[in-house]
C-alpha atoms as a PDB file:
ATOM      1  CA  UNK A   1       0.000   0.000   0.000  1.00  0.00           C
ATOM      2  CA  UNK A   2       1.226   3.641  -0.962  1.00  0.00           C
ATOM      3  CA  UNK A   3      -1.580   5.740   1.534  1.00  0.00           C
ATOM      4  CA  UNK A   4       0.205   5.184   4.769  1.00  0.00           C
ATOM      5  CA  UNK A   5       3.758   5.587   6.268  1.00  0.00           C
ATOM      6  CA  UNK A   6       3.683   2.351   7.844  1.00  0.00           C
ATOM      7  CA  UNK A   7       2.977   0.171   5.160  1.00  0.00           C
ATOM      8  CA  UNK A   8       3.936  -3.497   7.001  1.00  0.00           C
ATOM      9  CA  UNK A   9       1.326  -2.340   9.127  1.00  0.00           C
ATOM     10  CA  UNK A  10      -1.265  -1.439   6.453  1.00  0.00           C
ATOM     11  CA  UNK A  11       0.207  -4.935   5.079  1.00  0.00           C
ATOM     12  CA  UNK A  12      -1.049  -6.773   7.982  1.00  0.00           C
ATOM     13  CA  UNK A  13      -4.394  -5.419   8.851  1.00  0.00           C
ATOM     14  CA  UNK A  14      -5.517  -5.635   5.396  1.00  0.00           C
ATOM     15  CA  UNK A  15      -4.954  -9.150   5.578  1.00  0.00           C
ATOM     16  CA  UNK A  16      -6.444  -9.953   8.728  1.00  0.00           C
ATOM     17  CA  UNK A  17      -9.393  -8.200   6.952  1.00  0.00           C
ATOM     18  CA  UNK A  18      -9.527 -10.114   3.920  1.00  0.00           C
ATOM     19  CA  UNK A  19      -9.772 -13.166   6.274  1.00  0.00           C
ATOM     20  CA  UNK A  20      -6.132 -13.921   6.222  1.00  0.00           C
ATOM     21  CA  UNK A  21      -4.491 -16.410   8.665  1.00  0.00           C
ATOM     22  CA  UNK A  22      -1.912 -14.138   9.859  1.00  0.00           C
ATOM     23  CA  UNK A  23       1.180 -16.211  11.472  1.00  0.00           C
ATOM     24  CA  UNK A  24       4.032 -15.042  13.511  1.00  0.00           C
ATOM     25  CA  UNK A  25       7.485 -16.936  13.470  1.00  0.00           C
ATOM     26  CA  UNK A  26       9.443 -16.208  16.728  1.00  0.00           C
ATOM     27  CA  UNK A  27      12.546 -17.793  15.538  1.00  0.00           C
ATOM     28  CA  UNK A  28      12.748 -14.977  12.419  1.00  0.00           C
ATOM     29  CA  UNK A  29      16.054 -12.678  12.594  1.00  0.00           C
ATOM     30  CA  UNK A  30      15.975  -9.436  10.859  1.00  0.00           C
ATOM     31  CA  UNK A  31      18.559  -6.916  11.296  1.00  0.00           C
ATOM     32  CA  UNK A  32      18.123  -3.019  11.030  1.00  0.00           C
ATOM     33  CA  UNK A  33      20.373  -0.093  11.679  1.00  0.00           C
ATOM     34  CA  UNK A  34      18.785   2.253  14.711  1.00  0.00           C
ATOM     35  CA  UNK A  35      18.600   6.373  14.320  1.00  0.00           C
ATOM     36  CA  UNK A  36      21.679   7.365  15.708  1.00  0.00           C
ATOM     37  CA  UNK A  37      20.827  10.928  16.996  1.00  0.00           C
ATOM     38  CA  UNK A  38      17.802  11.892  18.978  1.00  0.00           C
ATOM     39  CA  UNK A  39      17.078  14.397  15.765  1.00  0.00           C
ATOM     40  CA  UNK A  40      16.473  11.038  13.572  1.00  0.00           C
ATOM     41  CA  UNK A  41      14.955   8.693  16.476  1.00  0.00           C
ATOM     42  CA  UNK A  42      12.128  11.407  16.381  1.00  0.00           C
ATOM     43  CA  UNK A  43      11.543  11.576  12.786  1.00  0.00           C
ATOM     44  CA  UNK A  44      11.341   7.898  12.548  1.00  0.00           C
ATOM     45  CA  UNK A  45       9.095   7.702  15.408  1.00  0.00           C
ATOM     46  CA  UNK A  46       7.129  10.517  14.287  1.00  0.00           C
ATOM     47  CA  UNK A  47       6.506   8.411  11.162  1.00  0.00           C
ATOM     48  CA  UNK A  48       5.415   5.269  12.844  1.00  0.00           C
ATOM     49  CA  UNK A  49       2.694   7.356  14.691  1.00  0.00           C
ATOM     50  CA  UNK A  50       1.355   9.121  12.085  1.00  0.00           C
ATOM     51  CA  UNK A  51       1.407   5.857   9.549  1.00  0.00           C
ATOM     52  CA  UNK A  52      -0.057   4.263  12.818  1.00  0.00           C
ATOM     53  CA  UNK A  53      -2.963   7.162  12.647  1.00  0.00           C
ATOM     54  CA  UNK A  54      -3.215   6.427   8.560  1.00  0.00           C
ATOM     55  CA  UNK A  55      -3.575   2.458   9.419  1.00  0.00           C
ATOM     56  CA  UNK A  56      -6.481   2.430  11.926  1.00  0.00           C
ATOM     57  CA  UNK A  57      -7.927   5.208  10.294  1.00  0.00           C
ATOM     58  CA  UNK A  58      -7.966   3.581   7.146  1.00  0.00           C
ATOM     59  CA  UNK A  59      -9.671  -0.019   8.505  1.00  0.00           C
ATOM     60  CA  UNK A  60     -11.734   1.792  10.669  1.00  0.00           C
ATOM     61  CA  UNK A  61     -14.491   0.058   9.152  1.00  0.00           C
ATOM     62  CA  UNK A  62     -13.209  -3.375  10.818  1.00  0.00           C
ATOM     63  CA  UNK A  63     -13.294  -1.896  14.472  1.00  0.00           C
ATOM     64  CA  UNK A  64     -15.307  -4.137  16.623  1.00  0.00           C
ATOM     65  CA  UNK A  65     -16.458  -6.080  13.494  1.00  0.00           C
ATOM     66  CA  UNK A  66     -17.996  -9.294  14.001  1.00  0.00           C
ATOM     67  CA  UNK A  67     -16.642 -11.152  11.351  1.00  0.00           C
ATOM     68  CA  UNK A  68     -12.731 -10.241  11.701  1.00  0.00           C
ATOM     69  CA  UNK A  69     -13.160 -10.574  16.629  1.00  0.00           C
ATOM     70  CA  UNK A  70      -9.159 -10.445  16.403  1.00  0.00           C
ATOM     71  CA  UNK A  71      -8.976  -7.885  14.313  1.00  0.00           C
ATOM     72  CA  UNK A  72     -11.990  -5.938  15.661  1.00  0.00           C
ATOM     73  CA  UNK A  73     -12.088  -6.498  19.077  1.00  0.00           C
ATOM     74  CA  UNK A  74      -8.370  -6.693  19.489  1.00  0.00           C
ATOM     75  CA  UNK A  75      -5.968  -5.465  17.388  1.00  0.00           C
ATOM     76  CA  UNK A  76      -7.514  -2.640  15.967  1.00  0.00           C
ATOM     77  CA  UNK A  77      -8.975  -1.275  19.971  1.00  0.00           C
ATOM     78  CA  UNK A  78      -5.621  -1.857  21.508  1.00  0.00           C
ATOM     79  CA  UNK A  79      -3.955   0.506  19.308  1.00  0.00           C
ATOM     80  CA  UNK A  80      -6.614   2.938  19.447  1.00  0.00           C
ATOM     81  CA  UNK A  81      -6.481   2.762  23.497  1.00  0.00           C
ATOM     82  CA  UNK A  82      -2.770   1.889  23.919  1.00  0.00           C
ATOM     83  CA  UNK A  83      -1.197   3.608  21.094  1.00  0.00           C
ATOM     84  CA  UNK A  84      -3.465   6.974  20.865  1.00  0.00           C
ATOM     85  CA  UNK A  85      -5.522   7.452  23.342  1.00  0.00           C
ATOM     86  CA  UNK A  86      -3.038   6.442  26.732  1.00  0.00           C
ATOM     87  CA  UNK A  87       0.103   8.056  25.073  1.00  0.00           C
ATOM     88  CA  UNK A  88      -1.823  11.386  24.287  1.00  0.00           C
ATOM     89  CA  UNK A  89      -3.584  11.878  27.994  1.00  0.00           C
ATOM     90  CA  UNK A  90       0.025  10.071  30.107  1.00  0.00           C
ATOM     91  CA  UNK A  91       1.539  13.665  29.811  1.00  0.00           C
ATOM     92  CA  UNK A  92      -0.851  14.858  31.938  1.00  0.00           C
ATOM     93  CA  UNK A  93       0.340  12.181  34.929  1.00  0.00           C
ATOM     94  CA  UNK A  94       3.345  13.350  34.385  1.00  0.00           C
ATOM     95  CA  UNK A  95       2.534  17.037  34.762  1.00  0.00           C
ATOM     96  CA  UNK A  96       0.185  16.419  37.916  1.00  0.00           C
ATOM     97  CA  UNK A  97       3.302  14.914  39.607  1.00  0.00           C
ATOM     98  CA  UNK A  98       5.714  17.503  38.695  1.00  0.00           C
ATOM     99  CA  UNK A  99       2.477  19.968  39.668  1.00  0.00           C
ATOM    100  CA  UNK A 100       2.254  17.865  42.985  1.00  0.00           C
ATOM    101  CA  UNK A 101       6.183  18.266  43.921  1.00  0.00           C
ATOM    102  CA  UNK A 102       6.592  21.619  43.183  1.00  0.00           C
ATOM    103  CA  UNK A 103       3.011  22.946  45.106  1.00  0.00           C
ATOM    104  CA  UNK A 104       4.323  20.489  48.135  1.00  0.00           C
ATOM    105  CA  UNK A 105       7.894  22.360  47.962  1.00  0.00           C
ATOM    106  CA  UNK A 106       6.165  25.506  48.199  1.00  0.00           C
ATOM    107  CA  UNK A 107       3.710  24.570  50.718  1.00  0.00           C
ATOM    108  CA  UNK A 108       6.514  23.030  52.997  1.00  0.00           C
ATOM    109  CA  UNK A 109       8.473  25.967  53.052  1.00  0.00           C
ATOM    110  CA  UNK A 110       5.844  28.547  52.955  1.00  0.00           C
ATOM    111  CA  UNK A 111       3.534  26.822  55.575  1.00  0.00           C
ATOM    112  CA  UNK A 112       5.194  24.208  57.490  1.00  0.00           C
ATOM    113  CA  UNK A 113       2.498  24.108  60.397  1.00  0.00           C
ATOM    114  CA  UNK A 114      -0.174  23.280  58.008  1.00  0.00           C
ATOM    115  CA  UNK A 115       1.377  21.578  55.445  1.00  0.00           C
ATOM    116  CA  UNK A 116       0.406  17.868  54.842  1.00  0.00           C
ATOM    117  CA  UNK A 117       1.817  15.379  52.355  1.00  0.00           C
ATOM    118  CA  UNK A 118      -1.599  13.966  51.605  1.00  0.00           C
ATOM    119  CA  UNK A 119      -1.997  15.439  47.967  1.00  0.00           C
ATOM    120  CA  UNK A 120       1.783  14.605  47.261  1.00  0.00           C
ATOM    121  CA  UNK A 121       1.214  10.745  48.471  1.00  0.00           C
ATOM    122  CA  UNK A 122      -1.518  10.727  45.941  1.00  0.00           C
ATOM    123  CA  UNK A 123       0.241  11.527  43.125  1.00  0.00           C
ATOM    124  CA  UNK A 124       2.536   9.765  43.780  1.00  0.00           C
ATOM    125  CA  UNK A 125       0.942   6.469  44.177  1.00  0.00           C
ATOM    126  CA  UNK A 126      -1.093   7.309  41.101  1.00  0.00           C
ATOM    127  CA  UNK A 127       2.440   7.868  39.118  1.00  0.00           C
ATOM    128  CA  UNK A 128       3.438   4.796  40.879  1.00  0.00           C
ATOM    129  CA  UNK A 129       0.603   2.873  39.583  1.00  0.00           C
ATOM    130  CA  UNK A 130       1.676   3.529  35.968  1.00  0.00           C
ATOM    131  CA  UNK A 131       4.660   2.199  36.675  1.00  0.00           C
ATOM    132  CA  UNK A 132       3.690  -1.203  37.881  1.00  0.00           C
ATOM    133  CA  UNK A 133       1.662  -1.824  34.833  1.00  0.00           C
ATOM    134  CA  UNK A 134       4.317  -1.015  32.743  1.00  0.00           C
ATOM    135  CA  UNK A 135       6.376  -3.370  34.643  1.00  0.00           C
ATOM    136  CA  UNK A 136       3.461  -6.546  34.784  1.00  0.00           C
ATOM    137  CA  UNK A 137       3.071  -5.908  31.173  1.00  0.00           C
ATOM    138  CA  UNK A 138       6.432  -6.296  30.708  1.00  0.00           C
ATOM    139  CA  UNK A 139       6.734  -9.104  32.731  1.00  0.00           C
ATOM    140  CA  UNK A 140       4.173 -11.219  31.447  1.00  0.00           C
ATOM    141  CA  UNK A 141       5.804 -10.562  28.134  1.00  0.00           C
ATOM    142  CA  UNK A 142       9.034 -11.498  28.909  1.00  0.00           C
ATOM    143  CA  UNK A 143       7.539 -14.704  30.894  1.00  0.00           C
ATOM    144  CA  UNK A 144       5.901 -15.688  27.453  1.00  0.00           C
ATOM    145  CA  UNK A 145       9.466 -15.210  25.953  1.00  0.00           C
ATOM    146  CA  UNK A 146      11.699 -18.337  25.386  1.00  0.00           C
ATOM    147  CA  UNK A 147      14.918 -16.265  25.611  1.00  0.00           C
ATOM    148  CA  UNK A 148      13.805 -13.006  27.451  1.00  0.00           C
ATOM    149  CA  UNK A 149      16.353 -10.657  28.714  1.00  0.00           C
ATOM    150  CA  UNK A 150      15.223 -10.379  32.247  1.00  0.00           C
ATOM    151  CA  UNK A 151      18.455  -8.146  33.242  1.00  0.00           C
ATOM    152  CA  UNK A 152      16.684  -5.421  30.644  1.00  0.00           C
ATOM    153  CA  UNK A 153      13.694  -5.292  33.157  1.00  0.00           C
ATOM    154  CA  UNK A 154      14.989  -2.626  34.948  1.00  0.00           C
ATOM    155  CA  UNK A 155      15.124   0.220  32.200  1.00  0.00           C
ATOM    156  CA  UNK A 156      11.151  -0.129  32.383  1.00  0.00           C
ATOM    157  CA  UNK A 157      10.910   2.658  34.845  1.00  0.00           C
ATOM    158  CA  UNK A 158      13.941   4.180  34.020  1.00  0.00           C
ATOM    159  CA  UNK A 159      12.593   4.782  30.195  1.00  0.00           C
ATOM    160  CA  UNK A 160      10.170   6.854  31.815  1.00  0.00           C
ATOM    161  CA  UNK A 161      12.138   9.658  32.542  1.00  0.00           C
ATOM    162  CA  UNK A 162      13.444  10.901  29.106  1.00  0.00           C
ATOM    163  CA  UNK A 163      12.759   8.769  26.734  1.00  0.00           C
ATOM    164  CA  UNK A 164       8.862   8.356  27.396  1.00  0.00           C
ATOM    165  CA  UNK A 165       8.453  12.158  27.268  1.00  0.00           C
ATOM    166  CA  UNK A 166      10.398  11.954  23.506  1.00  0.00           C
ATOM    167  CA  UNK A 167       7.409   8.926  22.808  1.00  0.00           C
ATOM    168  CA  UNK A 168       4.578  11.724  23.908  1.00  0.00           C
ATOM    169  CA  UNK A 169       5.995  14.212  22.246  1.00  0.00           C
ATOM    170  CA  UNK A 170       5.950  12.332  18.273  1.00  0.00           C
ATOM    171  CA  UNK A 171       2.900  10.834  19.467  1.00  0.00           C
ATOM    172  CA  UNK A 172       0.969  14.255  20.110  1.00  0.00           C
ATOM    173  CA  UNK A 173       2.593  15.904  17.370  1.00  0.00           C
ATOM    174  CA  UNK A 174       1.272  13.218  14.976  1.00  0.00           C
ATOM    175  CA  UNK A 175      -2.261  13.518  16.034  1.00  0.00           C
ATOM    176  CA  UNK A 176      -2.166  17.657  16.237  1.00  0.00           C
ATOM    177  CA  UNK A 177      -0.717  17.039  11.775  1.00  0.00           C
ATOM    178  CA  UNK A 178      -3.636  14.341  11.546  1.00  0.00           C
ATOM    179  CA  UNK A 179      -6.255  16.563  12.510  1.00  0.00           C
ATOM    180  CA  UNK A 180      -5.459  19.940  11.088  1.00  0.00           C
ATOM    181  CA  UNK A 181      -4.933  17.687   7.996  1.00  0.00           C
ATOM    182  CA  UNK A 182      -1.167  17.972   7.152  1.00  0.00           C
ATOM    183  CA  UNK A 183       0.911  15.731   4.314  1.00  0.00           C
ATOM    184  CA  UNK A 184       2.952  14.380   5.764  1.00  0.00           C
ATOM    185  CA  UNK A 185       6.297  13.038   3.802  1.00  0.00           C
ATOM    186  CA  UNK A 186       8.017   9.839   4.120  1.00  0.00           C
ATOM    187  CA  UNK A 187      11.614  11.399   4.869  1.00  0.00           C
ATOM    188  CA  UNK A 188      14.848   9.744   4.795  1.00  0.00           C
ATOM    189  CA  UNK A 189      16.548   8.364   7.762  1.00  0.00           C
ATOM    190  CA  UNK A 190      20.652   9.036   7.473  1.00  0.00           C
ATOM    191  CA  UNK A 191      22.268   5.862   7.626  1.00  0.00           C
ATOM    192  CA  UNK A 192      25.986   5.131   8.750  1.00  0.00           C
ATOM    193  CA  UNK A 193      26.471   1.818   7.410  1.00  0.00           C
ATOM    194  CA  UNK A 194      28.659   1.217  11.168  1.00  0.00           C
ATOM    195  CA  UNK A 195      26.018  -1.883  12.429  1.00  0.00           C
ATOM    196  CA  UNK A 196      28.247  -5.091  12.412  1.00  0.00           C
ATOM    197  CA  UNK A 197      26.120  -8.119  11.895  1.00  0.00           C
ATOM    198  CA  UNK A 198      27.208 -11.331  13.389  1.00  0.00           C
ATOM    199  CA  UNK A 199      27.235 -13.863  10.256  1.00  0.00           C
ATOM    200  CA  UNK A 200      28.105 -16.967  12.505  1.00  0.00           C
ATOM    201  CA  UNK A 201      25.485 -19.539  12.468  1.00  0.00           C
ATOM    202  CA  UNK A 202      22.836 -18.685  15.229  1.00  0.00           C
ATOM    203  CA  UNK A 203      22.541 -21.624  17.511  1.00  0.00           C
ATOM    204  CA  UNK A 204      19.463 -22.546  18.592  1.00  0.00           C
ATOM    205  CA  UNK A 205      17.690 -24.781  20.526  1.00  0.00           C
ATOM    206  CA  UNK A 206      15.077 -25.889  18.031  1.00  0.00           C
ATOM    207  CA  UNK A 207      15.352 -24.797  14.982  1.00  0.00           C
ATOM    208  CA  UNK A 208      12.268 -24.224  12.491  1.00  0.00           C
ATOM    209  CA  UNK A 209      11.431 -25.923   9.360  1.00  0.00           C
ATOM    210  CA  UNK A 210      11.859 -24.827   6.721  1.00  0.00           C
ATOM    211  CA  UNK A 211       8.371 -23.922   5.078  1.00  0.00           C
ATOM    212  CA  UNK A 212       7.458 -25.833   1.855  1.00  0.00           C
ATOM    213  CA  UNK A 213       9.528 -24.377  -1.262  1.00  0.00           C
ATOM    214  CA  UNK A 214      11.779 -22.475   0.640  1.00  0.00           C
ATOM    215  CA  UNK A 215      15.557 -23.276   1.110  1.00  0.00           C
ATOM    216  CA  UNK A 216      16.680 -24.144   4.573  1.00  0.00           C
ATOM    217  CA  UNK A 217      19.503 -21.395   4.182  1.00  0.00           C
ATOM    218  CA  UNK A 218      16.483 -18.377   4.069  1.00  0.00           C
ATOM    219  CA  UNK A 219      14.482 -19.698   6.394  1.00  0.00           C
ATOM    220  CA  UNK A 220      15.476 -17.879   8.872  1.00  0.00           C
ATOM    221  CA  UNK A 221      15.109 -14.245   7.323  1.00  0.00           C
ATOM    222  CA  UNK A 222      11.690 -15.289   6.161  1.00  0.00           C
ATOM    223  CA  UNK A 223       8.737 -14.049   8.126  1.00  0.00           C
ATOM    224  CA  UNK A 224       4.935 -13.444   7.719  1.00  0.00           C
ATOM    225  CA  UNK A 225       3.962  -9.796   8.941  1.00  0.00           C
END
């Protein structure tokens, strides 16, 4: 497809809509070289969230359709709550606890007698809350993960200081240039060419087939989106 920026994406729902068995092959190794200054990280995010707008947009007809449950009453809601909806309001958590810290700072020093931490906790366990999810979600994926890198757990609430607030920021700009209508371009993302790619034979435990007509040498960079 040619309408959206995120064409695999496009790729896969309008398959799941045509009544496509849509497969996923957990063994498949692709390699890609990442943006390599903040500048390019947001363009390329930027991208995925607008082509992400273009894609449920575009099958919009298919939301909670009765025909296509996985698509309708899966897919195509979790991106509209997860993706959209969560990223766009989670800003405002963030500015009711910096709100919360700076009015309790000011209330400490400016009325100690009276001051209470009540509206601080609050906020706190609130921002907390977020957290945990994050984590669970996290968890459960990693759980359902033959080879998950549980030492990478930790950046969960780490990634929530900096790099989240990058994630809001593409995210909001996207849907500000979706509504007011803007074209928005592909771009080009500058690449280095300084990825090394490990060539040795990967070792694994089991191995997948080969599917029908395909060499056993490709197998491994062949997926289905």
């Amino acid at each position: 497809p040619h309408d959206t920026l995120a064409e695999d994406q496009d790729l896969t729902l309008a398959a799941q809509s045509a009544g496509w068995v849509v497969q996923f092959d957990p063994d498949a190794v692709a390699f890609t070289e990442a943006p390599q200054t903040v500048a390019g990280l947001l363009k390329q995010r930027f991208r995925w969230s607008f082509g992400t707008l273009q894609c449920v947009w575009k099958h919009r007809k298919d939301l909670f359709n009765r025909k296509r449950p996985a698509l309708g009453f899966v897919a195509l809601p979790q991106i509209w709550l997860f993706q959209i909806f969560l990223t766009t309001a989670a800003p405002l958590v963030d500015l009711a606890v910096i709100f919360s810290l700076v009015d309790a700072a000011f209330g400490r020093i400016s009325h100690p007698v009276e001051w209470n931490s009540e509206g601080l906790t609050r906020a706190l366990l609130y921002w907390s809350a977020f957290v945990l999810v994050d984590l669970a979600a996290a968890t459960i994926g990693m759980a359902m993960e033959r080879r998950a890198p549980w030492g990478s757990l930790w950046w969960i609430p780490a990634q929530r200081f900096g790099y989240r607030q990058l994630m809001y920021y593409v995210v909001v700009k996207a849907v500000v240039s979706a509504v007011h209508g803007r074209r928005v371009e592909w771009g080009s993302l500058q690449r280095t060419a300084t990825a090394v790619v490990d060539d040795r034979p990967d070792k694994r435990d089991d191995p997948p087939a080969s599917p029908p007509g395909i060499p056993k040498d490709s197998a491994s960079s062949t997926a289905v989106a």
